[in-house]
C-alpha atoms as a PDB file:
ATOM      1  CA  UNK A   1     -10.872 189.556 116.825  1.00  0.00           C
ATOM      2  CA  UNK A   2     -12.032 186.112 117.178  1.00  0.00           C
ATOM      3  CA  UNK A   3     -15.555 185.208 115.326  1.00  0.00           C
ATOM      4  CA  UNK A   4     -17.697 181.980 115.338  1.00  0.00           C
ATOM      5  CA  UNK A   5     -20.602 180.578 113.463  1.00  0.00           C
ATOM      6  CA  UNK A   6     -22.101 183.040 111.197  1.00  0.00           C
ATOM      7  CA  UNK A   7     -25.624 183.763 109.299  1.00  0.00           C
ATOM      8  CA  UNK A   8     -26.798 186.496 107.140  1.00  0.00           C
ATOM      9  CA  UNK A   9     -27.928 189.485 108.487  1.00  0.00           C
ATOM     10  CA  UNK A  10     -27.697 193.172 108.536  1.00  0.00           C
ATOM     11  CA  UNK A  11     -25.089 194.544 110.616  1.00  0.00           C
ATOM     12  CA  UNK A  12     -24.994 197.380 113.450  1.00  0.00           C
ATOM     13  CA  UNK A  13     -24.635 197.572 117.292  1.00  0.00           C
ATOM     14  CA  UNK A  14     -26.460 199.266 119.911  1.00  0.00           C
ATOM     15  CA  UNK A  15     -24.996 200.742 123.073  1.00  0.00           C
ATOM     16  CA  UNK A  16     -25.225 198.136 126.233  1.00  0.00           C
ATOM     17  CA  UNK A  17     -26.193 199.711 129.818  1.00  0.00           C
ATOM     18  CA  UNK A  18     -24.849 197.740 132.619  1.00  0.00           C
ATOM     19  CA  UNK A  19     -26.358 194.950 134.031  1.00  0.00           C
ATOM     20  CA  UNK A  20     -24.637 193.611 136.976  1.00  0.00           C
ATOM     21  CA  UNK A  21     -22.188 190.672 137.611  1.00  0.00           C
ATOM     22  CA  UNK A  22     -22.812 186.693 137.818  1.00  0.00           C
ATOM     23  CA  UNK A  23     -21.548 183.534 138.000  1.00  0.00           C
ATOM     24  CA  UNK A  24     -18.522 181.772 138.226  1.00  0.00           C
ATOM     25  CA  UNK A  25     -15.162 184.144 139.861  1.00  0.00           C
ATOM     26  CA  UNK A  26     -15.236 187.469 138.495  1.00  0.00           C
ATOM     27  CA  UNK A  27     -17.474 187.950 135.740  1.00  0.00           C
ATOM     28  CA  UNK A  28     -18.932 191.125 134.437  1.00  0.00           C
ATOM     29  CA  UNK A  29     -22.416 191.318 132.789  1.00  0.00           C
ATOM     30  CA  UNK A  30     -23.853 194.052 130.712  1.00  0.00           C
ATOM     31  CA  UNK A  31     -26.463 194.296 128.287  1.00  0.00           C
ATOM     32  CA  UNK A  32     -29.393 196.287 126.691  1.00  0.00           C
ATOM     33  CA  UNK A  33     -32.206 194.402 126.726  1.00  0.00           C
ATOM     34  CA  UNK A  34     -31.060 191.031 127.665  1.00  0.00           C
ATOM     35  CA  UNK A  35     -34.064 188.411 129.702  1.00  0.00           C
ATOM     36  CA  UNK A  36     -33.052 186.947 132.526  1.00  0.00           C
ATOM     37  CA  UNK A  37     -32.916 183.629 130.265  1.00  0.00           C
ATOM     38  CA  UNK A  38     -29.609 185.428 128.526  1.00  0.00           C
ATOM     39  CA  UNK A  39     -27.941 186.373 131.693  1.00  0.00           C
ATOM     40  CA  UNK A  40     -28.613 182.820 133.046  1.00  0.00           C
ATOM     41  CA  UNK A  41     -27.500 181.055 129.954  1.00  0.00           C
ATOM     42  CA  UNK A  42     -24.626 183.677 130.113  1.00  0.00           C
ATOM     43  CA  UNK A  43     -23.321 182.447 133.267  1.00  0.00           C
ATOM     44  CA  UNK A  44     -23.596 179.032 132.861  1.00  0.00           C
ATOM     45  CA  UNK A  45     -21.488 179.411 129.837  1.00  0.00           C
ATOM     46  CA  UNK A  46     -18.881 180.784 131.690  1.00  0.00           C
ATOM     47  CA  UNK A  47     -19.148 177.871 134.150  1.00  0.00           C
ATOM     48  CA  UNK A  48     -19.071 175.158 131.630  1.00  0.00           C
ATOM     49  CA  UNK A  49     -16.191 177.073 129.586  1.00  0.00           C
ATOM     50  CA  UNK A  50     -14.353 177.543 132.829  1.00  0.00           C
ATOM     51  CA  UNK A  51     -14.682 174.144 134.103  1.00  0.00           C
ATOM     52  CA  UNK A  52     -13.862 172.313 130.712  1.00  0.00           C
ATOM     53  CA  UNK A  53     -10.724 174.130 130.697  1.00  0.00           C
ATOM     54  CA  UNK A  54     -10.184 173.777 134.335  1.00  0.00           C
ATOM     55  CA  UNK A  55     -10.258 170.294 133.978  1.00  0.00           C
ATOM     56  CA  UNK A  56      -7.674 170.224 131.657  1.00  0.00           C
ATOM     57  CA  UNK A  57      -4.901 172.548 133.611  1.00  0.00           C
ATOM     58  CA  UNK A  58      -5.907 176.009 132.723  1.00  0.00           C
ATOM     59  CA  UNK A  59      -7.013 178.746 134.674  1.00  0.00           C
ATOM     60  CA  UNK A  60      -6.339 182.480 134.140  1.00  0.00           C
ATOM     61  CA  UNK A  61      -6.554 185.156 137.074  1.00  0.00           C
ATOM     62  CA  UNK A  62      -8.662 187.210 135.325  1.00  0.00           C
ATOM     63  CA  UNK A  63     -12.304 188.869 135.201  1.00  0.00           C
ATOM     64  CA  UNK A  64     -14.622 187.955 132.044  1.00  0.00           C
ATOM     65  CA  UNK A  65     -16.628 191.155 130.706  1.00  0.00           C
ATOM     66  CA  UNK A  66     -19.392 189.505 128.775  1.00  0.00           C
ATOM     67  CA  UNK A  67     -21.741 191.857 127.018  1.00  0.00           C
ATOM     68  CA  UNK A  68     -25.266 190.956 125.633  1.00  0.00           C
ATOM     69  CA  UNK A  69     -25.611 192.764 122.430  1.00  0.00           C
ATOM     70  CA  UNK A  70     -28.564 193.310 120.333  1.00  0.00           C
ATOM     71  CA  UNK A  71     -26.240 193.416 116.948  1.00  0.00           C
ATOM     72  CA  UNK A  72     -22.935 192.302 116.347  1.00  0.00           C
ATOM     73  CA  UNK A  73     -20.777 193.879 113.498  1.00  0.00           C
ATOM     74  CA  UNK A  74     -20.859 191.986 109.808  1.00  0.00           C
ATOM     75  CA  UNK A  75     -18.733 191.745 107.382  1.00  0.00           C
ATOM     76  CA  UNK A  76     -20.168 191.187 103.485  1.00  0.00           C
ATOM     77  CA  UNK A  77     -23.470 191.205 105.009  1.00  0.00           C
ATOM     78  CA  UNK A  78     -21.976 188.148 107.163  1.00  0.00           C
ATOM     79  CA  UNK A  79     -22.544 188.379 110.800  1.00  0.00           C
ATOM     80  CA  UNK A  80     -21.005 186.259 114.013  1.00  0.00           C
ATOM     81  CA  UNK A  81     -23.384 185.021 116.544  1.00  0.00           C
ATOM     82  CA  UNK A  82     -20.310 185.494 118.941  1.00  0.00           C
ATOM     83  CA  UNK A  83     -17.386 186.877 119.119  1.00  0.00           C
ATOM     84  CA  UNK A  84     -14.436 187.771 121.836  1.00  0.00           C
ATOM     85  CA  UNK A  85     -12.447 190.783 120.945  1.00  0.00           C
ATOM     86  CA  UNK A  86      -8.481 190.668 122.685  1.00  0.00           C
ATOM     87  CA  UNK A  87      -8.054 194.307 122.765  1.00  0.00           C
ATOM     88  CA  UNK A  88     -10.696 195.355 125.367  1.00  0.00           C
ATOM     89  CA  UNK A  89     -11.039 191.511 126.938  1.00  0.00           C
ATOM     90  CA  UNK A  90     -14.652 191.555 126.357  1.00  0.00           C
ATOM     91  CA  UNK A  91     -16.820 188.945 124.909  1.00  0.00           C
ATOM     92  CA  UNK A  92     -19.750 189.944 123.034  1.00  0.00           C
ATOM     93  CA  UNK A  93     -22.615 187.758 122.060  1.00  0.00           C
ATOM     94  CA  UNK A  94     -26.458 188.218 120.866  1.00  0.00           C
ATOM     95  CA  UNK A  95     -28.877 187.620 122.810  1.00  0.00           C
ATOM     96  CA  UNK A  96     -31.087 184.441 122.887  1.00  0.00           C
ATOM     97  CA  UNK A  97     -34.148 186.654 120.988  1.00  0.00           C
ATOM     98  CA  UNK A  98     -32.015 188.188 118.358  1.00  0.00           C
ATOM     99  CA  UNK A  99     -29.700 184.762 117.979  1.00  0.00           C
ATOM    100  CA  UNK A 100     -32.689 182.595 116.988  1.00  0.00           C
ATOM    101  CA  UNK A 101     -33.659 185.859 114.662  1.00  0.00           C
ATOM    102  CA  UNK A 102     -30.494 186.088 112.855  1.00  0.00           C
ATOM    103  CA  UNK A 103     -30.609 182.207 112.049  1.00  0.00           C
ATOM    104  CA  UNK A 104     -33.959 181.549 111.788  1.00  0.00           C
ATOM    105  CA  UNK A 105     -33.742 180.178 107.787  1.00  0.00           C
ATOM    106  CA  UNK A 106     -29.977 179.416 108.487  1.00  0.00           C
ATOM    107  CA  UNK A 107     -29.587 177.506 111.961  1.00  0.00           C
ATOM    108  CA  UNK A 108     -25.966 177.264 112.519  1.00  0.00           C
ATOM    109  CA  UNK A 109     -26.196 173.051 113.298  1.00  0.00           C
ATOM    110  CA  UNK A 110     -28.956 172.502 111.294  1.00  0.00           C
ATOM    111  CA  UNK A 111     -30.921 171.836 113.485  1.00  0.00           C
ATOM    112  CA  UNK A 112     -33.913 173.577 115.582  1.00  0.00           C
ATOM    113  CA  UNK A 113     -32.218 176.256 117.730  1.00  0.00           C
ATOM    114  CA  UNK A 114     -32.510 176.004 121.610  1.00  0.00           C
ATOM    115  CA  UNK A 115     -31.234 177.524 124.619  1.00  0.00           C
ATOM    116  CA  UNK A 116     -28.613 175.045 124.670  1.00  0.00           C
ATOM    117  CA  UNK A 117     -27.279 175.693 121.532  1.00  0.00           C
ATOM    118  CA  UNK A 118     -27.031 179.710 122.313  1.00  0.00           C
ATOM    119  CA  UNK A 119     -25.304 178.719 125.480  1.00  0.00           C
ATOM    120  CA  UNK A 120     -23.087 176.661 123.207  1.00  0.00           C
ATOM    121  CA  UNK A 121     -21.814 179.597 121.371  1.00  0.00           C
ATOM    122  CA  UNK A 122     -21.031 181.499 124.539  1.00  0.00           C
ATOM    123  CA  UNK A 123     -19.206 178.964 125.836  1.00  0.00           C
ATOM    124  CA  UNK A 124     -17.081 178.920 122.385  1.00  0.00           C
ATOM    125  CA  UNK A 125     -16.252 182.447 123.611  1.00  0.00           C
ATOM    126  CA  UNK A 126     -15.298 181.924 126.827  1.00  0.00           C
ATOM    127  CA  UNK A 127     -12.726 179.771 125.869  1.00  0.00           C
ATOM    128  CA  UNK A 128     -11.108 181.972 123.758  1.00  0.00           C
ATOM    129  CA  UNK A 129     -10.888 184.346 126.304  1.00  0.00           C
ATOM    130  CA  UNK A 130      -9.641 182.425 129.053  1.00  0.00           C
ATOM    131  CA  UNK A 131      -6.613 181.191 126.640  1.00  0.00           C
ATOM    132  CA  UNK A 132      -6.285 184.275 125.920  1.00  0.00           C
ATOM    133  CA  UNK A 133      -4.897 185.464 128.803  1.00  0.00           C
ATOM    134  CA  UNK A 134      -3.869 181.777 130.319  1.00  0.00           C
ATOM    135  CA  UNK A 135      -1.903 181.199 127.208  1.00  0.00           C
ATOM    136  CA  UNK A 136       0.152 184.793 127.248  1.00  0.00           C
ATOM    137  CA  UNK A 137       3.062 184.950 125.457  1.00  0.00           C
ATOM    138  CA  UNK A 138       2.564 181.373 123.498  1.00  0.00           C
ATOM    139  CA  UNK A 139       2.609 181.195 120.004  1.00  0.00           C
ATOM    140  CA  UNK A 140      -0.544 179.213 119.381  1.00  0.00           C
ATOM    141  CA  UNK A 141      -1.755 178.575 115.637  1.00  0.00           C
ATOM    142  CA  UNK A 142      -5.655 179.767 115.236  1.00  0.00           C
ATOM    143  CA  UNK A 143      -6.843 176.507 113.775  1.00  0.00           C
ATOM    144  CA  UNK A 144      -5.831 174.669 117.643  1.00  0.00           C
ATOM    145  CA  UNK A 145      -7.396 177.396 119.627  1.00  0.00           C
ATOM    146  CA  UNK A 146     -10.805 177.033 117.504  1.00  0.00           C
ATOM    147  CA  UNK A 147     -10.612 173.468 117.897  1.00  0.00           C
ATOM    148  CA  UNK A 148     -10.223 173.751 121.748  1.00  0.00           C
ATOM    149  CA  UNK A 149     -13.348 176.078 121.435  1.00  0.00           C
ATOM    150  CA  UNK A 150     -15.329 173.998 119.636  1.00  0.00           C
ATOM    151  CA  UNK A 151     -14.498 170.583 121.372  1.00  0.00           C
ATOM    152  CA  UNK A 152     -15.752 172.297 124.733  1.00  0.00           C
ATOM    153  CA  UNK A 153     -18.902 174.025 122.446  1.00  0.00           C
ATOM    154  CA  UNK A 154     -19.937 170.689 121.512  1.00  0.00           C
ATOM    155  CA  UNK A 155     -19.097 168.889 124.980  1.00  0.00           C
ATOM    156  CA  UNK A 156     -21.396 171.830 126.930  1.00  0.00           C
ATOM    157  CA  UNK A 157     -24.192 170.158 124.913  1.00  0.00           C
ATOM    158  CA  UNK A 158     -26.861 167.524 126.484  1.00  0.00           C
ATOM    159  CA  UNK A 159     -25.803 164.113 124.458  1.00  0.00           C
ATOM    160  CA  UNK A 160     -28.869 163.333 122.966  1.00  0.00           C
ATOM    161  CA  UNK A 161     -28.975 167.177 121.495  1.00  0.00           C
ATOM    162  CA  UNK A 162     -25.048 166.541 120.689  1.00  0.00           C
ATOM    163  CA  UNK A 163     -26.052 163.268 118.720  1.00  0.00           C
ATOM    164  CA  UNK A 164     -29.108 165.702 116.453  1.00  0.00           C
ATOM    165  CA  UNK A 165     -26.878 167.565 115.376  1.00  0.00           C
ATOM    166  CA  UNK A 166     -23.824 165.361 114.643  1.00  0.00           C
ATOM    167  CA  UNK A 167     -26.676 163.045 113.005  1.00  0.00           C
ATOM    168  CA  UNK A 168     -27.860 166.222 110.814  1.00  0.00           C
ATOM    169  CA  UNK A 169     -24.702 167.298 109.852  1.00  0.00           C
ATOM    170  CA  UNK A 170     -23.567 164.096 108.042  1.00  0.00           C
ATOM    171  CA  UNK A 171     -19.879 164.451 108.473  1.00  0.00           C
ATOM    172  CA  UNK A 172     -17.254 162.662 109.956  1.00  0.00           C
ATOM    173  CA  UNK A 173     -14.564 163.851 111.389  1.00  0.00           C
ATOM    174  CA  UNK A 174     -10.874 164.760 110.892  1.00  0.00           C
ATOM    175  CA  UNK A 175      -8.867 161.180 110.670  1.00  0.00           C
ATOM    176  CA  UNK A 176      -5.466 162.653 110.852  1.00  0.00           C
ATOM    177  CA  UNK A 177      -4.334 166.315 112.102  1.00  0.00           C
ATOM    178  CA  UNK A 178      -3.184 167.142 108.949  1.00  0.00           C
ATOM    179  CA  UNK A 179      -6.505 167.415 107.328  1.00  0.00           C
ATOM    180  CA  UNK A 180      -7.179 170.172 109.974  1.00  0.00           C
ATOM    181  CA  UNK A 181      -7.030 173.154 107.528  1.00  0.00           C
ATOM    182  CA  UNK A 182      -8.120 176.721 107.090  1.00  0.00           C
ATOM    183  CA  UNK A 183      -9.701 175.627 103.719  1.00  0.00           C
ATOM    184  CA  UNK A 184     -12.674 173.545 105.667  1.00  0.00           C
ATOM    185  CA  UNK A 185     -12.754 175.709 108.660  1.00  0.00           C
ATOM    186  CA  UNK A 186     -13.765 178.891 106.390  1.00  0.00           C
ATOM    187  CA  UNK A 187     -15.978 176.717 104.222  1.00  0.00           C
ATOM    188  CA  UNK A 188     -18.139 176.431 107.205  1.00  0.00           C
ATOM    189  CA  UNK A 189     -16.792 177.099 110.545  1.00  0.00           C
ATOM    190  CA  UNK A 190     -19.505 174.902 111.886  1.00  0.00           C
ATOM    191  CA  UNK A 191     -18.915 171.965 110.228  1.00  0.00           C
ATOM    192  CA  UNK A 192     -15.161 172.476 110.887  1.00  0.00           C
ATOM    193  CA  UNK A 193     -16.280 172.383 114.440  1.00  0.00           C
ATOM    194  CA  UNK A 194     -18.064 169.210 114.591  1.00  0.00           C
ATOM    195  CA  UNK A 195     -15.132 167.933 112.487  1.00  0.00           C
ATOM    196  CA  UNK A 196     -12.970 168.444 115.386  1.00  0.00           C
ATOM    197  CA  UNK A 197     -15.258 166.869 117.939  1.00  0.00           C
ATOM    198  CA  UNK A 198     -15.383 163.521 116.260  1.00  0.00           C
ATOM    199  CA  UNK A 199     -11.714 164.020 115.888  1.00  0.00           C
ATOM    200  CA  UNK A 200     -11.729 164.364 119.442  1.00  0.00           C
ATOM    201  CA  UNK A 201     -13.432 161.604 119.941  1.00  0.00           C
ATOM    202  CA  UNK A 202     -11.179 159.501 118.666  1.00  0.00           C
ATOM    203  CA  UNK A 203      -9.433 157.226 121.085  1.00  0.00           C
ATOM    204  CA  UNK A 204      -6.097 158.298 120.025  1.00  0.00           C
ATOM    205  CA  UNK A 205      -6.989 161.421 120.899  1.00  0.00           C
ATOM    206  CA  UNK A 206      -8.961 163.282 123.382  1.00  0.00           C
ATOM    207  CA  UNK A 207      -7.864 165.162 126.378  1.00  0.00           C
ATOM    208  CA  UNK A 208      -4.537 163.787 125.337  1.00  0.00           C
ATOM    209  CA  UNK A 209      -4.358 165.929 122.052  1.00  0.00           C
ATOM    210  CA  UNK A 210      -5.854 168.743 123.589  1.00  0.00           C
ATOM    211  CA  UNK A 211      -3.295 169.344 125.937  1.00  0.00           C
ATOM    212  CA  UNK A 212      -0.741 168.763 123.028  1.00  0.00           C
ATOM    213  CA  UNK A 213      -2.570 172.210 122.153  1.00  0.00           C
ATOM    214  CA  UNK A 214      -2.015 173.807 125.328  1.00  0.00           C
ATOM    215  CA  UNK A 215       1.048 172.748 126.176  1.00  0.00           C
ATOM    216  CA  UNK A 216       0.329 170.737 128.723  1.00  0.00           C
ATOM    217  CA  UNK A 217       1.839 166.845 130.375  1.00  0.00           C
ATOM    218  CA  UNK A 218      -0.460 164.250 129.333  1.00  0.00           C
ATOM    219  CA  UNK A 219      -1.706 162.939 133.202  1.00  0.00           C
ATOM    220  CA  UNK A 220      -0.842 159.246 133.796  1.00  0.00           C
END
């Protein structure tokens, strides 16, 4: 199972009751006592997630079960604001209420939390799932799939909230790929992640080393 950005918080999970469907293709919605703010968010995740990755020469024929979750599992008293778990396709995220409760003394960018930067983490999920099924049968190392995710996290952002939290993380990012490691994503999976933006944003880089991750002809 794939987790992102995590706070502390009790664990536990709470049976979802269907919802309905949304968005862009097939997408499945369920949840327990999601707003119509989450399922909106929800779905345009899924169309910034698709369309990132879209853009870049992946698709996957496939329907995204998305389910809006009051708690999400923990581990050490650790819990993910987001996760997508392989064996029943289904991505599973808080919703906006409980995601600003889990991290309200420990925002995940440190900085104020917003819709956008929920939506952020759903998109991060998204991703994972389309490659998931898009990417079949490749061997792809973790550390390239979570940069993918982030680098389309970070790009669903407005730029001015992008630049906040950049500004308040005072990092810089990855020079070389080698410094891409499981040491500094663990450390702080967050800071890992805005690590591999500015990597991205590199002009050596960009769409041109993502699709070195996904195994894709750089376009002319």
């Amino acid at each position: 199972m794939l987790l992102i950005a995590v706070c502390l918080l009790a664990s536990g999970h709470l049976p979802a009751g269907e919802i309905g469907t949304c968005g862009h293709g097939r997408v499945e919605l369920e949840a327990s006592t999601a707003t119509a703010t989450d399922l909106r968010l929800a779905c345009e995740a899924v169309s910034h997630g698709v369309g990132f990755l879209r853009a870049r020469g992946v698709e996957a024929d496939a329907t995204l079960r998305i389910r809006v979750v009051d708690e999400l599992p923990s581990q050490h008293g650790v819990i993910s604001l987001g996760q997508f778990d392989p064996t029943h396709s289904e991505i599973r995220v808080l919703s906006l209420t409980d995601f600003r409760a889990a991290c309200a003394d420990d925002p995940p960018f440190e900085i104020p939390l917003s819709p956008e930067v929920y939506r952020s983490f759903i998109v991060h999920e998204v991703v994972h799932a389309v490659t998931h099924v898009a990417l079949a049968g490749r061997a792809v190392r973790r550390l390239d799939m979570e940069y993918l995710a982030y680098v389309a996290q970070l790009t669903s952002l407005p730029n001015d909230l992008r630049a906040q939290l950049i500004a308040a993380s005072d990092t810089e990012g990855f020079e070389r790929a080698e410094q891409i490691n499981a040491f500094v994503y663990f450390a702080d999976p967050n800071r890992f992640g805005i690590m591999c933006y500015l990597h991205y944003q590199r002009p050596e880089n960009g769409d041109r080393y993502l699709r070195k991750i996904l195994g894709r002809r750089s376009r002319q």
